[in-house]
C-alpha atoms as a PDB file:
ATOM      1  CA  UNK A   1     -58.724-171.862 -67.605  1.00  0.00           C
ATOM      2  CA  UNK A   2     -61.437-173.945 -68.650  1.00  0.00           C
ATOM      3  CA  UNK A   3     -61.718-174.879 -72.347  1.00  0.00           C
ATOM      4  CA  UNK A   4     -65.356-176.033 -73.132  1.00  0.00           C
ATOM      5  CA  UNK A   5     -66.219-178.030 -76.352  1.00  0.00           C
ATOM      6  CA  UNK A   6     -68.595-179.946 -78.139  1.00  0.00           C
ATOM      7  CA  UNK A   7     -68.796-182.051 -81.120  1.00  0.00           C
ATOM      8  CA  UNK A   8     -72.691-182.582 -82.860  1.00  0.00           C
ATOM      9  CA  UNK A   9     -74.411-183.067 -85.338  1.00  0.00           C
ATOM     10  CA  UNK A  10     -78.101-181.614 -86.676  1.00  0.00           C
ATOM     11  CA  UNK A  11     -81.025-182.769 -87.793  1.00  0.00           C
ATOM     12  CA  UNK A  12     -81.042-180.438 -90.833  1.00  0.00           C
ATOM     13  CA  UNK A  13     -79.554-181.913 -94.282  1.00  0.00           C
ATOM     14  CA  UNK A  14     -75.890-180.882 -94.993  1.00  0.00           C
ATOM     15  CA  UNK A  15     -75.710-177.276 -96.400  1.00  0.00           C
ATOM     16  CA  UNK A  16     -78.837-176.565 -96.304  1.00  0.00           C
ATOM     17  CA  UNK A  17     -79.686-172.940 -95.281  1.00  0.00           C
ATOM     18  CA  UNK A  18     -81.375-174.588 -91.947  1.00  0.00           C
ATOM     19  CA  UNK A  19     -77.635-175.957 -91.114  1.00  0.00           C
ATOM     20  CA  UNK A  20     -76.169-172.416 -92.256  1.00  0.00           C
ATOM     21  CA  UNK A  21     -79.142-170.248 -89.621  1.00  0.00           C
ATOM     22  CA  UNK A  22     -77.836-172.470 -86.734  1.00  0.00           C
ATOM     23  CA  UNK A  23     -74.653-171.740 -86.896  1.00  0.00           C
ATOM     24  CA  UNK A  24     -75.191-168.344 -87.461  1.00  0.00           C
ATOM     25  CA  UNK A  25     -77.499-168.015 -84.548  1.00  0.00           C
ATOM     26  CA  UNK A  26     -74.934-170.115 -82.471  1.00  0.00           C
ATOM     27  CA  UNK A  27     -72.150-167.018 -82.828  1.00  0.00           C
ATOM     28  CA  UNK A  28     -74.586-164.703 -80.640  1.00  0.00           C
ATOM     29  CA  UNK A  29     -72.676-167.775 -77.925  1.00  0.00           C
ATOM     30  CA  UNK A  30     -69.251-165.506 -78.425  1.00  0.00           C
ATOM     31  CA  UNK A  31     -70.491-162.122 -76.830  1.00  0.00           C
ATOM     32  CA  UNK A  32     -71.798-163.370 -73.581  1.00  0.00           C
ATOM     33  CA  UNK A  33     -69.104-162.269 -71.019  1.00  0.00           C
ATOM     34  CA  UNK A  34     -66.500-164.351 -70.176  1.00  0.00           C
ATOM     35  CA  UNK A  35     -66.259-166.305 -73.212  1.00  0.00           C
ATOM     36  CA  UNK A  36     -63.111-166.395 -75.046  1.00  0.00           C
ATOM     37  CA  UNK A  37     -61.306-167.981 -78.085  1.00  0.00           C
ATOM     38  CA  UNK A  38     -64.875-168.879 -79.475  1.00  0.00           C
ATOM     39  CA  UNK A  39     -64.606-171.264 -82.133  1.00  0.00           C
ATOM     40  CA  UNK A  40     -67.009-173.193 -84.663  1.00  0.00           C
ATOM     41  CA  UNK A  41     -65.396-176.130 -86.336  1.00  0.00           C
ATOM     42  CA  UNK A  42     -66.466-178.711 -89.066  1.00  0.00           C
ATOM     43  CA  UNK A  43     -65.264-182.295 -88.709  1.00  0.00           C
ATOM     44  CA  UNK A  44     -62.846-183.510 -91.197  1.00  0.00           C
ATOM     45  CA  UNK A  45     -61.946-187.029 -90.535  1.00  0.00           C
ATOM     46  CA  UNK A  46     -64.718-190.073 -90.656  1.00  0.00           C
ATOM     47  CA  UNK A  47     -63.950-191.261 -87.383  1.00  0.00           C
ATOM     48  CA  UNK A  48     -67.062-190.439 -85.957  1.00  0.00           C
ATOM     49  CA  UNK A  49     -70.682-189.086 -86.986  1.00  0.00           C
ATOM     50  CA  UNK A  50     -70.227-185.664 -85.824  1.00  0.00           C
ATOM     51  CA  UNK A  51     -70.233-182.900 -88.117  1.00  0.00           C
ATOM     52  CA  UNK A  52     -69.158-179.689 -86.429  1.00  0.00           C
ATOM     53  CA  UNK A  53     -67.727-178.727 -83.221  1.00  0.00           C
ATOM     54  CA  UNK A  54     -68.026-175.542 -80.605  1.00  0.00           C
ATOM     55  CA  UNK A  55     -65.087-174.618 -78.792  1.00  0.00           C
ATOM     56  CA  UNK A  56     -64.576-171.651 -76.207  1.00  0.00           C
ATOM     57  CA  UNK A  57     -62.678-170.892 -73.140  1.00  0.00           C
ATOM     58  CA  UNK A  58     -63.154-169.334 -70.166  1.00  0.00           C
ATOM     59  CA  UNK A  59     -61.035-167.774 -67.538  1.00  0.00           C
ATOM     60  CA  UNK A  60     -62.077-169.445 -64.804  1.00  0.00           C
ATOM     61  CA  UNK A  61     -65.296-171.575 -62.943  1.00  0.00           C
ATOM     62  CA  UNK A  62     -66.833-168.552 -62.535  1.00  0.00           C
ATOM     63  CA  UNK A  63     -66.961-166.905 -65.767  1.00  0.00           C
ATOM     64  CA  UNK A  64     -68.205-170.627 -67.060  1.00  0.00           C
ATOM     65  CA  UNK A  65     -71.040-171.236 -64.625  1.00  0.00           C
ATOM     66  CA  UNK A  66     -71.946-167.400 -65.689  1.00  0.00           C
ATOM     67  CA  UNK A  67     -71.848-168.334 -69.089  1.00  0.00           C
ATOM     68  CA  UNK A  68     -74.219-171.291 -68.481  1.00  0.00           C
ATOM     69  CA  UNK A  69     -76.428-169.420 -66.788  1.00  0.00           C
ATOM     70  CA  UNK A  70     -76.266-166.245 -69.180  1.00  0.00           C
ATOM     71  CA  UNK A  71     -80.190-165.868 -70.615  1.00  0.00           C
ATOM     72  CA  UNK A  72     -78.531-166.083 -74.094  1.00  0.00           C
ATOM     73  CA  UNK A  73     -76.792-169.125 -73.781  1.00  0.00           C
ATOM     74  CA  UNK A  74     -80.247-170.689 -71.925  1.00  0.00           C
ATOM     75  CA  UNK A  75     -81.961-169.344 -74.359  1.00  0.00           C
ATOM     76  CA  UNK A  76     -80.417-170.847 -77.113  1.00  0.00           C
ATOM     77  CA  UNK A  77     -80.259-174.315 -75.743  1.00  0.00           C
ATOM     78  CA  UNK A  78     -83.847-174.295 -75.416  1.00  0.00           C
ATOM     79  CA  UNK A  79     -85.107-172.921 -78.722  1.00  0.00           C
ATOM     80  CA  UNK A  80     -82.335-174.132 -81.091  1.00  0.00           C
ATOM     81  CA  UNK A  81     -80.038-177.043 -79.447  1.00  0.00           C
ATOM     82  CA  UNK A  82     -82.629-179.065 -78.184  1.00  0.00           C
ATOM     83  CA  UNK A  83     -84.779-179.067 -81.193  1.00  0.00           C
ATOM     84  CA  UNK A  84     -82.029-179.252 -83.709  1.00  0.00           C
ATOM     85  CA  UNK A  85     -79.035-181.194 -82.497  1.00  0.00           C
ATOM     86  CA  UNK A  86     -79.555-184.918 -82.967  1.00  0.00           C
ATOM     87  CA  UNK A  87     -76.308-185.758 -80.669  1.00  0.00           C
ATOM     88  CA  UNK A  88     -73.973-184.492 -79.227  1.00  0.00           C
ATOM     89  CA  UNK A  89     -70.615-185.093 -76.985  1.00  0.00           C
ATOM     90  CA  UNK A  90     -69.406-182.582 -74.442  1.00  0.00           C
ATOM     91  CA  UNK A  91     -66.171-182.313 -72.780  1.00  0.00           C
ATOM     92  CA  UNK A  92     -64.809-179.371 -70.830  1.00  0.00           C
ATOM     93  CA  UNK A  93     -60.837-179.512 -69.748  1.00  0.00           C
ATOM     94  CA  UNK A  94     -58.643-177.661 -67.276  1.00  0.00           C
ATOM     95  CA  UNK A  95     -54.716-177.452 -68.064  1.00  0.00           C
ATOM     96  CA  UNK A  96     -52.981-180.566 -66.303  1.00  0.00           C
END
C-alpha cells in the first residue's frame, strides 16, 4: 500500500468561491482507478502555512504510477495545481 499526501496552500483568498471551485474540481482526483480512501483535509493547527491537505491510497506501485499518469490527474496538475497552488509539500509512505 502506498498512502500519497499533500499539504498546500492557494493563491486564492480564504473562502472565497475560487478556494471552494478547486477543491471541488480536485474530487474528479477520487474516480481515477486505483485510488482509494480519497481524502481532502483543512489544517487545524498553526504549525505551518498550509491550509488543506490531499490524502489517498493506493494498492500498490502500479495502481500509483497509473494514477500519475491518468489524463485526469495530468490534466489537473497542469490547468489548476500549477496555476493555483502557491506551495506545497508531498510525501508518499509505504507501511514499515
Amino acid at each position: 500500500m502506498i498512502r500519497h499526501t499533500v499539504a498546500f496552500r492557494l493563491h486564492h483568498a480564504p473562502g472565497s468561491a475560487e478556494e471552494a471551485d478547486f477543491l471541488a474540481a480536485a474530487r474528479a482526483l477520487a474516480d481515477i482507478p486505483g485510488v482509494t480512501a480519497y481524502e481532502q483535509l483543512r489544517q487545524t493547527s498553526p504549525t505551518n502555512d498550509f491550509a488543506f491537505g490531499f490524502s489517498m491510497e493506493f494498492a500498490d506501485q502500479a495502481a500509483y504510477d497509473g494514477y500519475n499518469e491518468h489524463p485526469v490527474h495530468t490534466a489537473f496538475v497542469a490547468e489548476r495545481w500549477v496555476p493555483e497552488v502557491a506551495d506545497f509539500l508531498e510525501v508518499d509512505y509505504a507501511p514499515l
